[in-house]
N, C-alpha and C. Protein backbone atom coordinates (compact mmCIF):
# COMPACT_ATOMS: atom_id res chain seq x y z
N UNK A 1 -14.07 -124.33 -137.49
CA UNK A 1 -15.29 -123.57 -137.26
C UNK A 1 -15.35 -122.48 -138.32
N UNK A 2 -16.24 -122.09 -138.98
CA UNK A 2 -16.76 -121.25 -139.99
C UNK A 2 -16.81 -120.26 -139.73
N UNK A 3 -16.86 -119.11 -140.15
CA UNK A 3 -17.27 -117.85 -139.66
C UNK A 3 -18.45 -117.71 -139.40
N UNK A 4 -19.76 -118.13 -140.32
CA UNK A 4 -20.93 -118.10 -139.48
C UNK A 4 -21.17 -118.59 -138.09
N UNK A 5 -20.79 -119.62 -137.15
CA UNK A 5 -20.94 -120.32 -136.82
C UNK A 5 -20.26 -119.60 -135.36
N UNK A 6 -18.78 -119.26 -135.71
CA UNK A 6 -18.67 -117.96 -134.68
C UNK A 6 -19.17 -116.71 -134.50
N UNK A 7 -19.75 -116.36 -135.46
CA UNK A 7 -20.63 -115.05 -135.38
C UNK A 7 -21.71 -115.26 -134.42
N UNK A 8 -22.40 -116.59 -134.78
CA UNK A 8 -23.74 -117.11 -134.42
C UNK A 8 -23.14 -117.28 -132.92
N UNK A 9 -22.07 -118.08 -132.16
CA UNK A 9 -21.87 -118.29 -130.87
C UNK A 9 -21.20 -116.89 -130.26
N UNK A 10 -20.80 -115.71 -131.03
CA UNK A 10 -20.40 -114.58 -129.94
C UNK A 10 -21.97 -113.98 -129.94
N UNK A 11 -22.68 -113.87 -130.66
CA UNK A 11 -24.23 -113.38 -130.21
C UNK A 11 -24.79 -114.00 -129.09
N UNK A 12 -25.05 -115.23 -129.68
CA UNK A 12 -25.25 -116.21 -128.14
C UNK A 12 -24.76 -115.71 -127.12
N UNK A 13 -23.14 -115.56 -127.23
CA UNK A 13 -22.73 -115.01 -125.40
C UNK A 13 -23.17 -113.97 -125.52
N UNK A 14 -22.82 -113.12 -126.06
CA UNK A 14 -23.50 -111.62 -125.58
C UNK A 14 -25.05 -111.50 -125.58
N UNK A 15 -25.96 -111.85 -126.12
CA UNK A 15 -27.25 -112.01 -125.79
C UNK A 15 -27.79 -112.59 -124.23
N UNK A 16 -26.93 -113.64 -123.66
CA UNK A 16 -26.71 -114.18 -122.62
C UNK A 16 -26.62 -113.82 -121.60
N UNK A 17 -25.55 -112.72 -121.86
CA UNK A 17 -25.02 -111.68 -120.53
C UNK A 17 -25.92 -110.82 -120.43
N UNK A 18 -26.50 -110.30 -121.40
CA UNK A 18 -27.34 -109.41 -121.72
C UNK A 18 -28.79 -109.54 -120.17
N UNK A 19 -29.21 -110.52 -121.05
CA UNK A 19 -30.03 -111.13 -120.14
C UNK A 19 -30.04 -111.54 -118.90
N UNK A 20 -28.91 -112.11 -118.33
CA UNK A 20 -28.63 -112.27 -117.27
C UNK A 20 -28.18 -111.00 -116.19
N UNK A 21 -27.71 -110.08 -117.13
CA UNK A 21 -27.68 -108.97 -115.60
C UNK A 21 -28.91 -108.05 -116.04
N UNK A 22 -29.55 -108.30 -116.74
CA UNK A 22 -31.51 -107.73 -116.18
C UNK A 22 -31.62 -108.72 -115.29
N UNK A 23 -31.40 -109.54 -115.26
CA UNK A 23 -32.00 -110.45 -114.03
C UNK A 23 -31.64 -110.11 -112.97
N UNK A 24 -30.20 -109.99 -112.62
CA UNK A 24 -29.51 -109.68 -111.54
C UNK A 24 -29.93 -108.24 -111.38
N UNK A 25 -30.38 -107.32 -111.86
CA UNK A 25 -30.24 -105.91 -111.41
C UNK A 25 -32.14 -105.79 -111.08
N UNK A 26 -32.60 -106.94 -111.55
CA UNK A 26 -34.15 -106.41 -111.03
C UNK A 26 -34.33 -107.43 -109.76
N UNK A 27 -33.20 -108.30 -110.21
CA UNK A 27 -33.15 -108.95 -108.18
C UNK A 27 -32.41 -108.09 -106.79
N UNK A 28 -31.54 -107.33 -107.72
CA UNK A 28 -30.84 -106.41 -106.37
C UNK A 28 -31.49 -105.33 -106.40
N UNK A 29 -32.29 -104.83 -107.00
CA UNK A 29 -33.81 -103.70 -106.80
C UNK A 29 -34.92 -104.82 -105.61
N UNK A 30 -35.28 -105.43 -106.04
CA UNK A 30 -35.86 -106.33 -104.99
C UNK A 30 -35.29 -106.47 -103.71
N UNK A 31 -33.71 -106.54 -103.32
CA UNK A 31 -33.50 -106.95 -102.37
C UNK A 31 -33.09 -105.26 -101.42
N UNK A 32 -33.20 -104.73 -102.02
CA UNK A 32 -33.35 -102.85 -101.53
C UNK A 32 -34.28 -102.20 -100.97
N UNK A 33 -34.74 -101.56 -100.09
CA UNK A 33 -35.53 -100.64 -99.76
C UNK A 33 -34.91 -99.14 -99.06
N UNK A 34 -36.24 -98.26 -99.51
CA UNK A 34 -35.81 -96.86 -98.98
C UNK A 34 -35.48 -96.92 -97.74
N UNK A 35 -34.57 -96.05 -96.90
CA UNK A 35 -34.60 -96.18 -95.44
C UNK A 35 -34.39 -94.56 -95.00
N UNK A 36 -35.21 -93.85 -94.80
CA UNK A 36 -35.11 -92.79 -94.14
C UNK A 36 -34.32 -91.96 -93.08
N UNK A 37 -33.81 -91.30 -92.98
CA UNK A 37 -33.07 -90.39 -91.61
C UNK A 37 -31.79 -90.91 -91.07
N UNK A 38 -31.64 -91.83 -92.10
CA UNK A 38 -30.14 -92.22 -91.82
C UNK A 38 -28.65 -91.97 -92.97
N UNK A 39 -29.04 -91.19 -93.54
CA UNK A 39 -28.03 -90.56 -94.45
C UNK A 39 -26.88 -89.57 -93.60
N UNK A 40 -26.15 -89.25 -94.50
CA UNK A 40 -24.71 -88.36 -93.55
C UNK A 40 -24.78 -87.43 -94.37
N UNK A 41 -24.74 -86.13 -94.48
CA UNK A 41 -24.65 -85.08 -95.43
C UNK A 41 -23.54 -85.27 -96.70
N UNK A 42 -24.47 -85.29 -97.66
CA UNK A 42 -24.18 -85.35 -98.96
C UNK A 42 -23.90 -86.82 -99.37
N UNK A 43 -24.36 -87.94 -98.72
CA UNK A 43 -24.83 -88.97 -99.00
C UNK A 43 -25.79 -90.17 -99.02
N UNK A 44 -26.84 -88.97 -99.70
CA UNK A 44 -28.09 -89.63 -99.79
C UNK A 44 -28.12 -90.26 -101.38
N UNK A 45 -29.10 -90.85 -101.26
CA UNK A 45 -29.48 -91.30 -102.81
C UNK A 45 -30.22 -90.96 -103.96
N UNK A 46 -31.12 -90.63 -103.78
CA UNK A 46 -32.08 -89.33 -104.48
C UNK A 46 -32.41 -87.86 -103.65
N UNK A 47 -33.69 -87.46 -104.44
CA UNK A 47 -34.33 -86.57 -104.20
C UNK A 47 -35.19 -86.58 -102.70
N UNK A 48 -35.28 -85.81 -101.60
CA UNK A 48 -35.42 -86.13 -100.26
C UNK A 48 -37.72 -85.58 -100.96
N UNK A 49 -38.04 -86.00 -99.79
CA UNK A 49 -38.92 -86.32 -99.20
C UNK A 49 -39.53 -84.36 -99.05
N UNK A 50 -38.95 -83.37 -99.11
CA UNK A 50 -39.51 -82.10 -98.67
C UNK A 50 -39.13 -81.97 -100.12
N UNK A 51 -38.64 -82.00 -101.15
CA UNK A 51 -38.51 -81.57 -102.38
C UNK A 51 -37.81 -80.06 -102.61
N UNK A 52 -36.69 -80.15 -101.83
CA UNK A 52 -35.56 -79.12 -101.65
C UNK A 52 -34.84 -79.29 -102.58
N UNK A 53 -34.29 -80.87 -103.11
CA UNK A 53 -33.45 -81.00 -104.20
C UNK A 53 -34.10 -82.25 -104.80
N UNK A 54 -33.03 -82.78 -105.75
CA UNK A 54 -33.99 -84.29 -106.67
C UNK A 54 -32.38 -84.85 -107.18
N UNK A 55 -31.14 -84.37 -106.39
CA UNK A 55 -30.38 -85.38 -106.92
C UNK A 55 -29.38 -86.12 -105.58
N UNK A 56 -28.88 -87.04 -106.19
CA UNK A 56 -28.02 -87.35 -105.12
C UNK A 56 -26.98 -86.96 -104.65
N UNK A 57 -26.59 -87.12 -103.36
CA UNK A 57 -25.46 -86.64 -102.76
C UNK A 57 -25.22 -84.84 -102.89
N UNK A 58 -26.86 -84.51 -102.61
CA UNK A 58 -27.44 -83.19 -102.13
C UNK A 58 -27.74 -82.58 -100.94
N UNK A 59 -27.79 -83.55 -100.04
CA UNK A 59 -27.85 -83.65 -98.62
C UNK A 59 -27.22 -82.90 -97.53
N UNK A 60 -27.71 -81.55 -96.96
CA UNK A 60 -27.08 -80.65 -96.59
C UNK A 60 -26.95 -81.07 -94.85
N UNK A 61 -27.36 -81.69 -94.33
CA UNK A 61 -27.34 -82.41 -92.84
C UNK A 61 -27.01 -83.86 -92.78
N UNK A 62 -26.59 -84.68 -91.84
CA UNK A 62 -27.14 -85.82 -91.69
C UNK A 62 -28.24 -86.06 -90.74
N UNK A 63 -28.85 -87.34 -90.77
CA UNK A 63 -29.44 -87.95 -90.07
C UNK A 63 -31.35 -87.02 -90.35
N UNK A 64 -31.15 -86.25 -91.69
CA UNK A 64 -32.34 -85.79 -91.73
C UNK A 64 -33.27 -86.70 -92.03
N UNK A 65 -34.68 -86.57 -91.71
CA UNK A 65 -35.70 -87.54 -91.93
C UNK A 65 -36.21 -87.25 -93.36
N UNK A 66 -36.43 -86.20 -94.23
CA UNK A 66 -36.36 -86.47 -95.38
C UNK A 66 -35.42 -86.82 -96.25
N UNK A 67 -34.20 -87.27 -96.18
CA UNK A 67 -33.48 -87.69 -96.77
C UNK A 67 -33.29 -89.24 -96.80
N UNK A 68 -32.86 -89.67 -97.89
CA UNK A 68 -33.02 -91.71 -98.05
C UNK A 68 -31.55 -92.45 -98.60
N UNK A 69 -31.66 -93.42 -97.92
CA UNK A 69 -30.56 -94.27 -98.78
C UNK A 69 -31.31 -95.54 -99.04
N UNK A 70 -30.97 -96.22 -99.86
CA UNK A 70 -31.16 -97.71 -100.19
C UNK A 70 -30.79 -98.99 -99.19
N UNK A 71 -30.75 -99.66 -98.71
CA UNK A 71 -30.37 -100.24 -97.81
C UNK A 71 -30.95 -101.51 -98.10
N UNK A 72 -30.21 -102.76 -97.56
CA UNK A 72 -30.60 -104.35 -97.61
C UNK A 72 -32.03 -104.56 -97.02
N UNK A 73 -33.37 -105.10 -97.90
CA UNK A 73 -34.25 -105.05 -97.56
C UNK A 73 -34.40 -105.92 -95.78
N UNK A 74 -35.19 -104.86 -95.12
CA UNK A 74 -35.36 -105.63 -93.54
C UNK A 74 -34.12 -105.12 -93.01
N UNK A 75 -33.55 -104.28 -92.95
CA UNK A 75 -32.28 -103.74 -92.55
C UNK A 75 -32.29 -102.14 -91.68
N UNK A 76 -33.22 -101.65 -92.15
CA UNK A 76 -33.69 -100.21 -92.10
C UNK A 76 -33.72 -99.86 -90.40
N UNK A 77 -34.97 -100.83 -89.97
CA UNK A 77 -35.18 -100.74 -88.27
C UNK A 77 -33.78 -100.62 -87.92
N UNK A 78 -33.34 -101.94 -88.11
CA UNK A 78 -31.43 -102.38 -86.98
C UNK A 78 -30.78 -100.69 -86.83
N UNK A 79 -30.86 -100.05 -88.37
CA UNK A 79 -30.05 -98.59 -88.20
C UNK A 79 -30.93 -97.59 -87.98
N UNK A 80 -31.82 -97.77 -87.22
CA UNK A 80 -32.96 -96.51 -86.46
C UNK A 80 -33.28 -95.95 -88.14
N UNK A 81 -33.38 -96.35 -88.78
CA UNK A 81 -34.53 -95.64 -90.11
C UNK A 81 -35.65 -95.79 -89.68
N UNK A 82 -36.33 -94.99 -90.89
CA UNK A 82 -37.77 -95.02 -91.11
C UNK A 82 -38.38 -95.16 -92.63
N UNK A 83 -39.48 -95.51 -92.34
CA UNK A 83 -40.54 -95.65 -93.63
C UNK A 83 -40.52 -94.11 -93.84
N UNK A 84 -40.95 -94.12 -95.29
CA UNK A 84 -41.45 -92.89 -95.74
C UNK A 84 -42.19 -92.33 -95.04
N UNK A 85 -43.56 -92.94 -94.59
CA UNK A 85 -44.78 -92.44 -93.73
C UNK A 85 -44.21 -91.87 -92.51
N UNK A 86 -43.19 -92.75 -91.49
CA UNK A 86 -42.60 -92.67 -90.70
C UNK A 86 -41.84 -91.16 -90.79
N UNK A 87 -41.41 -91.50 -91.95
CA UNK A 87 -40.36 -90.09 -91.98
C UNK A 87 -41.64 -88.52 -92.53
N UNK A 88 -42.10 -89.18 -92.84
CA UNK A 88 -43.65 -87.39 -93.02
C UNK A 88 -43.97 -87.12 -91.81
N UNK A 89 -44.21 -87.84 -91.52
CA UNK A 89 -44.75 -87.19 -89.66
C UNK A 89 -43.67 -87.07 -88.86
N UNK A 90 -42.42 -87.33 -89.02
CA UNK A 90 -41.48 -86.77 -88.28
C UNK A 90 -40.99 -85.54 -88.75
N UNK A 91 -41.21 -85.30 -89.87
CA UNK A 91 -40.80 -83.44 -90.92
C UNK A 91 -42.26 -82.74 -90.24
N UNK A 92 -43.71 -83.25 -90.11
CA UNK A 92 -44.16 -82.26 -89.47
C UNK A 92 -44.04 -81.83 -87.96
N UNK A 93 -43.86 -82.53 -86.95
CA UNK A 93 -43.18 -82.37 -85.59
C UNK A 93 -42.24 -81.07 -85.81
């Protein structure tokens, strides 16, 4: 085998992989959703819902309703979460 010829097939793989975990990472974004009020203090995932903070694992309570984790899409109900909407009208109460 030539040197071109291996140059040309390590691009190939790495172009490959390349491609293949965009695939995989915009399918495990797909298979995620927000889930509200079920975080534990200081392990949430972003920025909560009252705009107190904007990073993760900022979370000064658990079980607050503006606060979110990611969770297996359709999973949210089983652990008493909420929708976003869900979780706004429970911060005004």
């Amino acid at each position: 085998m030539n040197s071109h010829q291996l140059v040309s097939s390590a691009l190939a793989a790495a172009l490959s992989l390349g491609l293949g975990a965009a695939a995989t990472t915009a399918h495990a974004a797909e298979a995620k959703e927000k889930c509200y009020g079920i975080t534990k203090a200081g392990a949430n995932d972003c920025a909560n819902l009252s705009g107190s903070h904007s990073c993760a694992g900022q979370a000064t309570t658990g079980t607050d309703p503006a606060e979110w984790k990611y969770v297996a899409k359709g999973t949210c109900k089983s652990m008493k979460g909420m929708t976003a909407e869900e979780a706004k009208a429970a911060m005004k109460k």
